[in-house]
PDB file of N, CA and C in Angstrom:
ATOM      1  N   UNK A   1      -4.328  14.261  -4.307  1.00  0.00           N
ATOM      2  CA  UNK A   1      -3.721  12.959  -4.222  1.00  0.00           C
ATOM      3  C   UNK A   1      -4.768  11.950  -3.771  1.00  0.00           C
ATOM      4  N   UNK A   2      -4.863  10.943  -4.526  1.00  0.00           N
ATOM      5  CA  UNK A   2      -5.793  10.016  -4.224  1.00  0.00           C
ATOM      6  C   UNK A   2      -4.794   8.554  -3.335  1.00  0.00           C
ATOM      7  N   UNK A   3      -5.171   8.496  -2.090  1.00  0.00           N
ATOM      8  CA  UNK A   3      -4.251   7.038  -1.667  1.00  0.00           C
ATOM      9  C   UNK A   3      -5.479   5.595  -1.365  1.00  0.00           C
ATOM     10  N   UNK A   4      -5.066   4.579  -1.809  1.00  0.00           N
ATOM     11  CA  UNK A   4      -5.346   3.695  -1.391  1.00  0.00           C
ATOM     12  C   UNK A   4      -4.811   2.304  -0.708  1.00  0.00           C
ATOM     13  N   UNK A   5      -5.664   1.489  -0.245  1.00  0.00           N
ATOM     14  CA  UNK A   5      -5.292   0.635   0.333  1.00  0.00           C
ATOM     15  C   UNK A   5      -5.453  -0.802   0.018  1.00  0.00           C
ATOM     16  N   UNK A   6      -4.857  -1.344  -0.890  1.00  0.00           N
ATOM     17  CA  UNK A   6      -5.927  -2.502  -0.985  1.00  0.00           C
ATOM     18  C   UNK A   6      -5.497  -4.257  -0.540  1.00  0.00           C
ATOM     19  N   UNK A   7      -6.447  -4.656  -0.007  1.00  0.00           N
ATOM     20  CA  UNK A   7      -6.370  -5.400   0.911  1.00  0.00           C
ATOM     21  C   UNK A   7      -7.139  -6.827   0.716  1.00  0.00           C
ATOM     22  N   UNK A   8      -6.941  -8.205   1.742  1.00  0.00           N
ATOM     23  CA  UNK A   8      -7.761  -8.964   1.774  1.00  0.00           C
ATOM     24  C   UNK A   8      -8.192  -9.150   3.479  1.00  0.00           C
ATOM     25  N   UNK A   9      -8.880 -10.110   3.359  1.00  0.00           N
ATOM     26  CA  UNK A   9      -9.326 -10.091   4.856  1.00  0.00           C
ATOM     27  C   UNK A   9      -8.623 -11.291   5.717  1.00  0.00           C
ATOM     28  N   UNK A  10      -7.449 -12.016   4.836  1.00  0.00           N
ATOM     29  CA  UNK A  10      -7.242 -12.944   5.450  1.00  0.00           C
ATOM     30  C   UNK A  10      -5.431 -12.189   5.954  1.00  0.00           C
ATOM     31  N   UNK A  11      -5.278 -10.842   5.660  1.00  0.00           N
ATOM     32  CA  UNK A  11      -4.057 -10.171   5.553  1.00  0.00           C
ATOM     33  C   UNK A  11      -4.042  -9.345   6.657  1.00  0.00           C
ATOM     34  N   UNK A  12      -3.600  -9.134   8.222  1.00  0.00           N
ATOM     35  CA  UNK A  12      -3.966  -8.577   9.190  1.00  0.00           C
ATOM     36  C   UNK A  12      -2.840  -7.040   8.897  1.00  0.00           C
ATOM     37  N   UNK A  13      -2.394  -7.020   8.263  1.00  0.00           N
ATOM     38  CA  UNK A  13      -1.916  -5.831   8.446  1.00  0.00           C
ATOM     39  C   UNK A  13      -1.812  -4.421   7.749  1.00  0.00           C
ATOM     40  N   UNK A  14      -2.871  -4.369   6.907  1.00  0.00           N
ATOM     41  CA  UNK A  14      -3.282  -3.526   6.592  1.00  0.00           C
ATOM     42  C   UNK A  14      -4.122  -2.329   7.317  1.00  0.00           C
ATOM     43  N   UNK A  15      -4.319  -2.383   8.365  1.00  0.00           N
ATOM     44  CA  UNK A  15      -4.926  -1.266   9.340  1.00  0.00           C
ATOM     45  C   UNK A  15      -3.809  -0.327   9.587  1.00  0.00           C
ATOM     46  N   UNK A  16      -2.560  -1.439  10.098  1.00  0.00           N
ATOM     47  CA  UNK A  16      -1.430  -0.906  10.301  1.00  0.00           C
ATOM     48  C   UNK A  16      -0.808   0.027   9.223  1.00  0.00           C
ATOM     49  N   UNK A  17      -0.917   0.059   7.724  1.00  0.00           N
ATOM     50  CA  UNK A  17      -0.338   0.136   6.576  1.00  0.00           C
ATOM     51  C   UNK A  17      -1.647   1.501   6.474  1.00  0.00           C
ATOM     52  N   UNK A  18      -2.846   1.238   6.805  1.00  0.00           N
ATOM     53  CA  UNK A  18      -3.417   2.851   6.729  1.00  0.00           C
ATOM     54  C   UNK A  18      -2.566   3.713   7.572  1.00  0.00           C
ATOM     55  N   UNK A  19      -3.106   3.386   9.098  1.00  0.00           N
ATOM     56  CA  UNK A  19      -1.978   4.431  10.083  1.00  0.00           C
ATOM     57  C   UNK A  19      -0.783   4.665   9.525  1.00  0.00           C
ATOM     58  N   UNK A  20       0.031   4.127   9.269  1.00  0.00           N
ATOM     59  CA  UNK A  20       1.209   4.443   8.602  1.00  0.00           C
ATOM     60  C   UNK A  20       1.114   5.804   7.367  1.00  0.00           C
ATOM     61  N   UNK A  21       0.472   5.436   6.482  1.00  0.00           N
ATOM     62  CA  UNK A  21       0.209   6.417   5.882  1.00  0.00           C
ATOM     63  C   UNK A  21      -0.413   7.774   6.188  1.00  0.00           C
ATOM     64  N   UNK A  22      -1.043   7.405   7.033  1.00  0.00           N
ATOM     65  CA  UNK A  22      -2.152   8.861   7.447  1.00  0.00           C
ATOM     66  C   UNK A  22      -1.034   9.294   7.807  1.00  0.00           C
ATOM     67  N   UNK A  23       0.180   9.172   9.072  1.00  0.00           N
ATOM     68  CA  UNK A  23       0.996   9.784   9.717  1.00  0.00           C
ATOM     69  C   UNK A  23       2.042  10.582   8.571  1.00  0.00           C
ATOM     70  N   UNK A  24       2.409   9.076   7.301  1.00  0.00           N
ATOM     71  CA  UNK A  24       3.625   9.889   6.576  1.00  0.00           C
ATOM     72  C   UNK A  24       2.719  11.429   6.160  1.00  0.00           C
ATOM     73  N   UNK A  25       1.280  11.178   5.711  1.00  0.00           N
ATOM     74  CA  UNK A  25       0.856  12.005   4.549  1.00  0.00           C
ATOM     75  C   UNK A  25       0.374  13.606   5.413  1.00  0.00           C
ATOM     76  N   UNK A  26       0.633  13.155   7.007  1.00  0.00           N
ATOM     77  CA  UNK A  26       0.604  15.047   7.888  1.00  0.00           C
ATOM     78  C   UNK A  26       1.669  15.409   7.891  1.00  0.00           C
ATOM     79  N   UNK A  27       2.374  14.201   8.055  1.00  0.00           N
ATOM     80  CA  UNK A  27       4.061  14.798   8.181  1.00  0.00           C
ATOM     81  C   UNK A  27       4.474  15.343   7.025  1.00  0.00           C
ATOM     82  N   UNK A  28       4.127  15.276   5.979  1.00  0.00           N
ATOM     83  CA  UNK A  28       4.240  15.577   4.666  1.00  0.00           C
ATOM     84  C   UNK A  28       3.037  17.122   4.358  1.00  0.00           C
ATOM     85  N   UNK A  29       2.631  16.908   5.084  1.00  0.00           N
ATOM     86  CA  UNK A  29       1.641  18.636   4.868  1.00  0.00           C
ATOM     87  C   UNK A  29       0.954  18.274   3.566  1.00  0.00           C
ATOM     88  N   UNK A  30       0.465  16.409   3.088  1.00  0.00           N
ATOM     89  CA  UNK A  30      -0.819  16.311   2.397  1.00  0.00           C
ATOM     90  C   UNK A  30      -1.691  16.710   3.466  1.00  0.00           C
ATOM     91  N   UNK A  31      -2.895  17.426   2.915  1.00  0.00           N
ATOM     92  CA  UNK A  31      -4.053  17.292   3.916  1.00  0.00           C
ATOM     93  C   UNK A  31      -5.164  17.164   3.008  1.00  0.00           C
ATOM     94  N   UNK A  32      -4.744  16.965   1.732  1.00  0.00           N
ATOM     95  CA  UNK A  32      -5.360  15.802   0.856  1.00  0.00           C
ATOM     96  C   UNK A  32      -5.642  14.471   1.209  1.00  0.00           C
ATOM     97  N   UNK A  33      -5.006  13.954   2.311  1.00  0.00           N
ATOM     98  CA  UNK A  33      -4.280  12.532   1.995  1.00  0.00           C
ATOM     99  C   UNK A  33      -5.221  11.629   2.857  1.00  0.00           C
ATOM    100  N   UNK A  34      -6.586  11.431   2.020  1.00  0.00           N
ATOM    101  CA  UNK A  34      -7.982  10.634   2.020  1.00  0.00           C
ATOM    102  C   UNK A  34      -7.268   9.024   2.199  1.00  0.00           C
ATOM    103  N   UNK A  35      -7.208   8.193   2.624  1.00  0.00           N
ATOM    104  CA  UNK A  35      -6.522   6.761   2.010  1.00  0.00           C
ATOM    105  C   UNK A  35      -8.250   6.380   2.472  1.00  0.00           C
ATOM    106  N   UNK A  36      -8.506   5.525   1.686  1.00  0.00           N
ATOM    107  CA  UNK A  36      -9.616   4.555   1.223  1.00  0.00           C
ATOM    108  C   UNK A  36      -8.880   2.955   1.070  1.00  0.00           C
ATOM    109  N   UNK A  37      -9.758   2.467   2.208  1.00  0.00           N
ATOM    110  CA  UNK A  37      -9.186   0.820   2.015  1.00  0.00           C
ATOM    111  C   UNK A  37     -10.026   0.453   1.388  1.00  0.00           C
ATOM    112  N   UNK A  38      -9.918  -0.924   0.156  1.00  0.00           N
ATOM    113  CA  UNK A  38     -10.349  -1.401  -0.782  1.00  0.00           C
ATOM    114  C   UNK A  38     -10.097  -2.929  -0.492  1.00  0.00           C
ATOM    115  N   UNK A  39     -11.659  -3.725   0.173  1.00  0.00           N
ATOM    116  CA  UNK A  39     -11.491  -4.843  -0.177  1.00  0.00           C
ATOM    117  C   UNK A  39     -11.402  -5.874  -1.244  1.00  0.00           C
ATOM    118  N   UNK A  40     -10.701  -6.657  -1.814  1.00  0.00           N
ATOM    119  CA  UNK A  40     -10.203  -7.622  -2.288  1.00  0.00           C
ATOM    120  C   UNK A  40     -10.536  -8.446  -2.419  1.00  0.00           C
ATOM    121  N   UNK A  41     -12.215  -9.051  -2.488  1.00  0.00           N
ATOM    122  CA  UNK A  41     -11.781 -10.430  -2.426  1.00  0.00           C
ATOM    123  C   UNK A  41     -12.715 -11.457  -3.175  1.00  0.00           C
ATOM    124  N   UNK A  42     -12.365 -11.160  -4.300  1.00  0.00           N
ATOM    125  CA  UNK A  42     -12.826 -11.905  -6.122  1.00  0.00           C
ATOM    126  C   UNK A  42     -11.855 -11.973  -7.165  1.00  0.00           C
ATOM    127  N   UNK A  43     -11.960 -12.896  -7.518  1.00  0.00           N
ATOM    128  CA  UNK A  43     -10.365 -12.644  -8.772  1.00  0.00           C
ATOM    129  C   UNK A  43     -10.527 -11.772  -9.451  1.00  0.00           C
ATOM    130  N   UNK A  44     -12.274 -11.523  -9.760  1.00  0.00           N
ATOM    131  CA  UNK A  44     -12.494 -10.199 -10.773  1.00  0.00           C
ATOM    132  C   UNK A  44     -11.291  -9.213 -10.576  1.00  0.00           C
ATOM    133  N   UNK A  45     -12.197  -8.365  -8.981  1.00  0.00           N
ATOM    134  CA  UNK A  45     -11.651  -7.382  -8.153  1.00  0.00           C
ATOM    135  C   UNK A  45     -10.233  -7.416  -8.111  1.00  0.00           C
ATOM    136  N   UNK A  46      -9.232  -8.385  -7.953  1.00  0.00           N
ATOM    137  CA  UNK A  46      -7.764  -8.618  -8.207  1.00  0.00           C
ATOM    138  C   UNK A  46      -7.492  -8.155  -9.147  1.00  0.00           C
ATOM    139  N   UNK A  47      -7.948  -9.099 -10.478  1.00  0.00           N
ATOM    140  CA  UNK A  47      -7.392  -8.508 -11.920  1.00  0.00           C
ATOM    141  C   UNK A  47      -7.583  -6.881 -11.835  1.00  0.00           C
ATOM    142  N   UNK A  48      -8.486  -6.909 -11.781  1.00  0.00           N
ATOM    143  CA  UNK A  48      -9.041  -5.370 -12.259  1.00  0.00           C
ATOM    144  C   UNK A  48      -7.558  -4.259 -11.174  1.00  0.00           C
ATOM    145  N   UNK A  49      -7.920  -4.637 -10.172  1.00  0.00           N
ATOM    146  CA  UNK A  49      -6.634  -3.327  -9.689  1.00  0.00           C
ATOM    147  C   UNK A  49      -5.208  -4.167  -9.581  1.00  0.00           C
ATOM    148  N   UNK A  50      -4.686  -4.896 -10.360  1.00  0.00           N
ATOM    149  CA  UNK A  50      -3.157  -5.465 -10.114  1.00  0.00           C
ATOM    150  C   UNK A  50      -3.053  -5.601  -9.075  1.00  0.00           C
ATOM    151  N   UNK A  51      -4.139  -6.373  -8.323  1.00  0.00           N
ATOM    152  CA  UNK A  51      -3.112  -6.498  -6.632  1.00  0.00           C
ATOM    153  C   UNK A  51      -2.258  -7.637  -6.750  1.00  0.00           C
ATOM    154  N   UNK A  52      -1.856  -7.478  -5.703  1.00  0.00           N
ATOM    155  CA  UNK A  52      -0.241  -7.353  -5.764  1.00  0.00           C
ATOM    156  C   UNK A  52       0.257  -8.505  -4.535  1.00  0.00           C
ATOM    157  N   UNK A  53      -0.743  -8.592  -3.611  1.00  0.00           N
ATOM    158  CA  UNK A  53      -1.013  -9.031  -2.298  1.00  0.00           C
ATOM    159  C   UNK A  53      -1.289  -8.319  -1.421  1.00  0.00           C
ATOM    160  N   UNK A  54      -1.653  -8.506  -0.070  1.00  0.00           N
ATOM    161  CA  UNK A  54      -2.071  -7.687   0.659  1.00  0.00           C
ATOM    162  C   UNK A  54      -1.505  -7.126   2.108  1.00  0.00           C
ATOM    163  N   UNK A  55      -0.937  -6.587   2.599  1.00  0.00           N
ATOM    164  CA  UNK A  55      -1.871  -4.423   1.826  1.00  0.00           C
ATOM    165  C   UNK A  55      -0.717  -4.308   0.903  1.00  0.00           C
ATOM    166  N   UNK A  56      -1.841  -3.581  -0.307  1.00  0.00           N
ATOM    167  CA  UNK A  56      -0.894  -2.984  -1.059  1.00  0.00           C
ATOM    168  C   UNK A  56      -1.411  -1.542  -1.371  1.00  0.00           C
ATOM    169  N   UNK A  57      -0.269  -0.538  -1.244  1.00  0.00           N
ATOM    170  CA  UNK A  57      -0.715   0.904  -1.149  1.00  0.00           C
ATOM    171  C   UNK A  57      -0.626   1.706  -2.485  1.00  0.00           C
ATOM    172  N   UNK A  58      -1.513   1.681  -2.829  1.00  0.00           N
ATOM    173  CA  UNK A  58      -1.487   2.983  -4.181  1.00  0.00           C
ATOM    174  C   UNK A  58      -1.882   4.482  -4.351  1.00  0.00           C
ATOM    175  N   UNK A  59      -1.081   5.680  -4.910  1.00  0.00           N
ATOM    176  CA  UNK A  59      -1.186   6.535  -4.677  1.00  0.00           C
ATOM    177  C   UNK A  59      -1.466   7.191  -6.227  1.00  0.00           C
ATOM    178  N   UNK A  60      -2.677   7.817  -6.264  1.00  0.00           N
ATOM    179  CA  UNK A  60      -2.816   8.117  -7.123  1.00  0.00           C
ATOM    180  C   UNK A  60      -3.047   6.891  -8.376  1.00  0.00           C
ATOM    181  N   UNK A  61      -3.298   5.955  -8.279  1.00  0.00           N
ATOM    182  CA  UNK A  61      -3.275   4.446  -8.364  1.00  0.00           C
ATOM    183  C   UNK A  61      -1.856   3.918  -8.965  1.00  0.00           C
ATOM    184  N   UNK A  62      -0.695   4.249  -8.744  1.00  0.00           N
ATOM    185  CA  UNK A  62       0.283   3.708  -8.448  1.00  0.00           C
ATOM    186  C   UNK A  62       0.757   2.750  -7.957  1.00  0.00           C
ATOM    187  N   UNK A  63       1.660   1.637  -7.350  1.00  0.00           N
ATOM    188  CA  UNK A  63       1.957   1.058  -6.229  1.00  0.00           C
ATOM    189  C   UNK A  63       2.908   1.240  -6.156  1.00  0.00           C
ATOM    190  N   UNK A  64       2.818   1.794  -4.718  1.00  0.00           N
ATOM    191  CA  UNK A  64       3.893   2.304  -4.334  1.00  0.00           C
ATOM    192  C   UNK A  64       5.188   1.258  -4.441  1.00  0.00           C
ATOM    193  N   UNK A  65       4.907   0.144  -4.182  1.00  0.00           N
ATOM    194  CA  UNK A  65       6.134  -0.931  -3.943  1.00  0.00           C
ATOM    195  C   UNK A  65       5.915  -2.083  -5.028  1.00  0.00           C
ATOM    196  N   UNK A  66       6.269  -1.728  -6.284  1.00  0.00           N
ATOM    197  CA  UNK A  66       5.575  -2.387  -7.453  1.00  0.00           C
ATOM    198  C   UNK A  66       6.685  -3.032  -7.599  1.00  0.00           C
ATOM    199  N   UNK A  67       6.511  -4.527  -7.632  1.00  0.00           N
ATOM    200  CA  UNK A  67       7.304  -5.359  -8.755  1.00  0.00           C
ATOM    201  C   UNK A  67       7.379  -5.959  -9.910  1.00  0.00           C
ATOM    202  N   UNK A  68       7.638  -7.294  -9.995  1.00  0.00           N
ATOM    203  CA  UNK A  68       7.610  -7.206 -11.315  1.00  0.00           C
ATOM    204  C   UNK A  68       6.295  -8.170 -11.597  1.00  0.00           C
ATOM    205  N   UNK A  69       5.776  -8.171 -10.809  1.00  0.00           N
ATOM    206  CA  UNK A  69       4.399  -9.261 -11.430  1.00  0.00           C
ATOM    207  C   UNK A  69       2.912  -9.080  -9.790  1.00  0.00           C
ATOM    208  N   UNK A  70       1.978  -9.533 -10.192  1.00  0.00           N
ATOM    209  CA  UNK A  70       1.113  -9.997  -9.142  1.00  0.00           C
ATOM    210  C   UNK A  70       1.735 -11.236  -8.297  1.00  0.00           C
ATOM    211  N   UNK A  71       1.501 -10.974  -6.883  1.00  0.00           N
ATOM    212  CA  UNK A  71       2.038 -12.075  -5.988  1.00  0.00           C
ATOM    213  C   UNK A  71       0.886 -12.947  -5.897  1.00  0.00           C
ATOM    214  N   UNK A  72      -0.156 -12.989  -6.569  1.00  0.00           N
ATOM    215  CA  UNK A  72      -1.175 -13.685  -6.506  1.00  0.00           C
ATOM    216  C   UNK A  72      -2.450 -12.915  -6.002  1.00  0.00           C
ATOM    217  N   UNK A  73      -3.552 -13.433  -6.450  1.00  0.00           N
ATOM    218  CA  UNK A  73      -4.981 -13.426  -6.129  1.00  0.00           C
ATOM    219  C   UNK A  73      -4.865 -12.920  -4.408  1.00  0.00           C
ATOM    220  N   UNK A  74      -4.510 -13.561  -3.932  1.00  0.00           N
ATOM    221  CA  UNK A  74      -4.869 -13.485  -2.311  1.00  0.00           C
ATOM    222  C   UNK A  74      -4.174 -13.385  -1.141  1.00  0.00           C
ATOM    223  N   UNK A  75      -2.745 -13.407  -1.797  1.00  0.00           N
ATOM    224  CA  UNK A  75      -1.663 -13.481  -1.090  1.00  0.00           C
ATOM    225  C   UNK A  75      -1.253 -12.514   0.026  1.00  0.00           C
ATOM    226  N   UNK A  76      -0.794 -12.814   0.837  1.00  0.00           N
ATOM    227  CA  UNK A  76      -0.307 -11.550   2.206  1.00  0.00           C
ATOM    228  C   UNK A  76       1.226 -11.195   1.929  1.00  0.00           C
ATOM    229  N   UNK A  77       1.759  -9.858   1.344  1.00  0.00           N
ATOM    230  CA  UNK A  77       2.648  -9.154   0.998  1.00  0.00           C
ATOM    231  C   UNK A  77       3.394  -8.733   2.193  1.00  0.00           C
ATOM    232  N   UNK A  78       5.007  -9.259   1.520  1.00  0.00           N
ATOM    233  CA  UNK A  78       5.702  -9.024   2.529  1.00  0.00           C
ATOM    234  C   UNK A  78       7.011  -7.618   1.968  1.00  0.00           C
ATOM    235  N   UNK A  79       7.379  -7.113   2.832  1.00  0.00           N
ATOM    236  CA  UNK A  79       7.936  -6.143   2.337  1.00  0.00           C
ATOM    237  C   UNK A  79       9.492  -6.454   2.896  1.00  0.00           C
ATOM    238  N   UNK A  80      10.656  -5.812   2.215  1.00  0.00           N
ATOM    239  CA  UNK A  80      11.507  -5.650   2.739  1.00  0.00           C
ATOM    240  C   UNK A  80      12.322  -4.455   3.616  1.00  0.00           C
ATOM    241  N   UNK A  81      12.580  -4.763   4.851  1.00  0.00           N
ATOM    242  CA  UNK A  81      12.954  -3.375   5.430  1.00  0.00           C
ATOM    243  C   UNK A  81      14.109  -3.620   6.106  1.00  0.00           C
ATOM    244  N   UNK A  82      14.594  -2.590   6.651  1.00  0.00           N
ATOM    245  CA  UNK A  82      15.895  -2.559   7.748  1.00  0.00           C
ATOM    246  C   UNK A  82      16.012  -3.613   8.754  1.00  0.00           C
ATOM    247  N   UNK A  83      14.717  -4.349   9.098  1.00  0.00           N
ATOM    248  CA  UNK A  83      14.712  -5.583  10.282  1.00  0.00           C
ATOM    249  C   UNK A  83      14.225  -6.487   9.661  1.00  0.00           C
ATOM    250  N   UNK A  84      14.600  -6.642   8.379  1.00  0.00           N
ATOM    251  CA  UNK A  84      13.873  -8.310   7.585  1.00  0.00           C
ATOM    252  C   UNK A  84      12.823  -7.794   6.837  1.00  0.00           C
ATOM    253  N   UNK A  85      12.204  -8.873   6.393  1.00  0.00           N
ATOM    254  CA  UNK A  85      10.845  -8.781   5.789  1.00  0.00           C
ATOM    255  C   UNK A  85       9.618  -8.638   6.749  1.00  0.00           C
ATOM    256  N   UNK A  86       8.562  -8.119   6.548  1.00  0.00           N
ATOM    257  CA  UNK A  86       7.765  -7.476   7.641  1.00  0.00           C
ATOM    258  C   UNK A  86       6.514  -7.468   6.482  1.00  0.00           C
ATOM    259  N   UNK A  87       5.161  -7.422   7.640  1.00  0.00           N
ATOM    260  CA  UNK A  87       3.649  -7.496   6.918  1.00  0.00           C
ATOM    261  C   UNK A  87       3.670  -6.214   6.215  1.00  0.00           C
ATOM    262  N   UNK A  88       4.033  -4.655   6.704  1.00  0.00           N
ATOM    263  CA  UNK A  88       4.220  -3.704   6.052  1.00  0.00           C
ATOM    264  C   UNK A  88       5.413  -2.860   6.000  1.00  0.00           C
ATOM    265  N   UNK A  89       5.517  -1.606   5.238  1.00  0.00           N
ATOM    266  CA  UNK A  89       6.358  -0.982   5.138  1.00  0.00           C
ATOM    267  C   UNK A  89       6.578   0.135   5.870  1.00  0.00           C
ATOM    268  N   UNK A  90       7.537   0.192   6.587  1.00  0.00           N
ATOM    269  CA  UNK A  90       7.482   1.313   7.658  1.00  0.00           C
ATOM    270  C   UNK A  90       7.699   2.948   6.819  1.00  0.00           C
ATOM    271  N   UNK A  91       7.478   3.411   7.659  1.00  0.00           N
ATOM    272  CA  UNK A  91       7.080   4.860   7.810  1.00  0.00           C
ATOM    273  C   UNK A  91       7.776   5.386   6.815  1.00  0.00           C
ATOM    274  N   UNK A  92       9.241   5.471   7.162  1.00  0.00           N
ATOM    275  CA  UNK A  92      10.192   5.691   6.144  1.00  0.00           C
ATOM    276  C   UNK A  92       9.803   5.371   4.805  1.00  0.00           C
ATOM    277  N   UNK A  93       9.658   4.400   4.704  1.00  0.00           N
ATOM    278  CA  UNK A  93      10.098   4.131   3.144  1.00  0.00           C
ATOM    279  C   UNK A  93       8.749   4.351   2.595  1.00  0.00           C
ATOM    280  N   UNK A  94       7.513   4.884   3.274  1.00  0.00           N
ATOM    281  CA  UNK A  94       6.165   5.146   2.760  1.00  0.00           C
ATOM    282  C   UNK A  94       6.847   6.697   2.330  1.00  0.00           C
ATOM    283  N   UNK A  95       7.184   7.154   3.236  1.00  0.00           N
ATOM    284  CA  UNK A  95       7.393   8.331   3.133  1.00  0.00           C
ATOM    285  C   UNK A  95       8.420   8.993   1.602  1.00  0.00           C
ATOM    286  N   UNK A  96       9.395   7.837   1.481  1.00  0.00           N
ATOM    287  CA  UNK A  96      10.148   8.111   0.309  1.00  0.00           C
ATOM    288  C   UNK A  96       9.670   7.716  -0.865  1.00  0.00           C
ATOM    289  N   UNK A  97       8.893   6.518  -0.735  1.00  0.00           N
ATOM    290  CA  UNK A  97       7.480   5.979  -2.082  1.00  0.00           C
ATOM    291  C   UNK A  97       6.988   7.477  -2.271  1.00  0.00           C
ATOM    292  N   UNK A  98       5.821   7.665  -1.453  1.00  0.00           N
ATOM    293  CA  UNK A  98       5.590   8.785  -1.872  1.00  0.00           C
ATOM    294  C   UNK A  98       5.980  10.413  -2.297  1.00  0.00           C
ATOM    295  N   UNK A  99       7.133  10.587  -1.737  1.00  0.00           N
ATOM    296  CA  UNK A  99       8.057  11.673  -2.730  1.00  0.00           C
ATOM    297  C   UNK A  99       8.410  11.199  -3.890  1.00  0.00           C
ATOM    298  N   UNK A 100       8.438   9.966  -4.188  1.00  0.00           N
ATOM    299  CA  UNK A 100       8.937   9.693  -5.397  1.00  0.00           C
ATOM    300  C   UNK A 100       8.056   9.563  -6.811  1.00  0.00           C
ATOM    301  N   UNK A 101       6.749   9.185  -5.673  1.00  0.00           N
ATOM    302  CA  UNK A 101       5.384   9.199  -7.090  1.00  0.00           C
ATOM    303  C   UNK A 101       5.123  10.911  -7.557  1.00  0.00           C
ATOM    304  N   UNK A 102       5.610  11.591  -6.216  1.00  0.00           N
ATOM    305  CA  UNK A 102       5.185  13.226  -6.480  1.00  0.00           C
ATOM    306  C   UNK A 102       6.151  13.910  -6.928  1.00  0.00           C
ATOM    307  N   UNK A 103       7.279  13.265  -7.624  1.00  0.00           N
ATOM    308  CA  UNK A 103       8.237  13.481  -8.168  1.00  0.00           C
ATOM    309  C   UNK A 103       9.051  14.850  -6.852  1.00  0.00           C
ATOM    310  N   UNK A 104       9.158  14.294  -6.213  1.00  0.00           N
ATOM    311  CA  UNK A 104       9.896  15.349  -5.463  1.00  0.00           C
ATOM    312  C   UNK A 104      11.724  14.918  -5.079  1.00  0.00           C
TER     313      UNK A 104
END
């Protein structure tokens, strides 16, 4: 399983959005589960990986929380969860993204 992270620098919560993952991907008995953060910050570099805004997590280059378009070049991604919209996606729902890319 390949995970990534990809990010800008003007987006503070993507550190948070690694930890998050490292935790779902032991709890999960990946010990595959490398995440590589990927800075962001050229429109090239945008186009080229569909970001999405930032952090955005891809697995296997997936996204995990894909909609229906790019939120822009540079934008800071907000997610929806059980307490509102939030900089990332909690644990949970990393955890069910990723059963779902691994078809489980």
């Amino acid at each position: 399983m390949k995970g990534q992270v990809l990010y800008n620098r003007d987006c503070p919560n993507w550190q948070l959005v690694i930890a998050r993952v490292k935790r779902v991907l032991t709890d999960l008995g990946l010990k595959s589960g490398v995440i590589e953060p990927i800075l962001i910050d050229t429109d090239a570099a945008a186009r080229d990986y569909g970001f999405a805004g930032s952090p955005t997590v891809l697995v296997d280059g997936v996204d995990l929380f894909a909609s229906r378009g790019p939120a822009g070049a540079f934008a800071c991604r907000v997610y929806p969860t059980g307490d509102g919209l939030a900089g990332a996606p909690s644990e949970q729902q990393l955890k069910t993204a990723i059963e779902d890319v691994r078809g489980q």
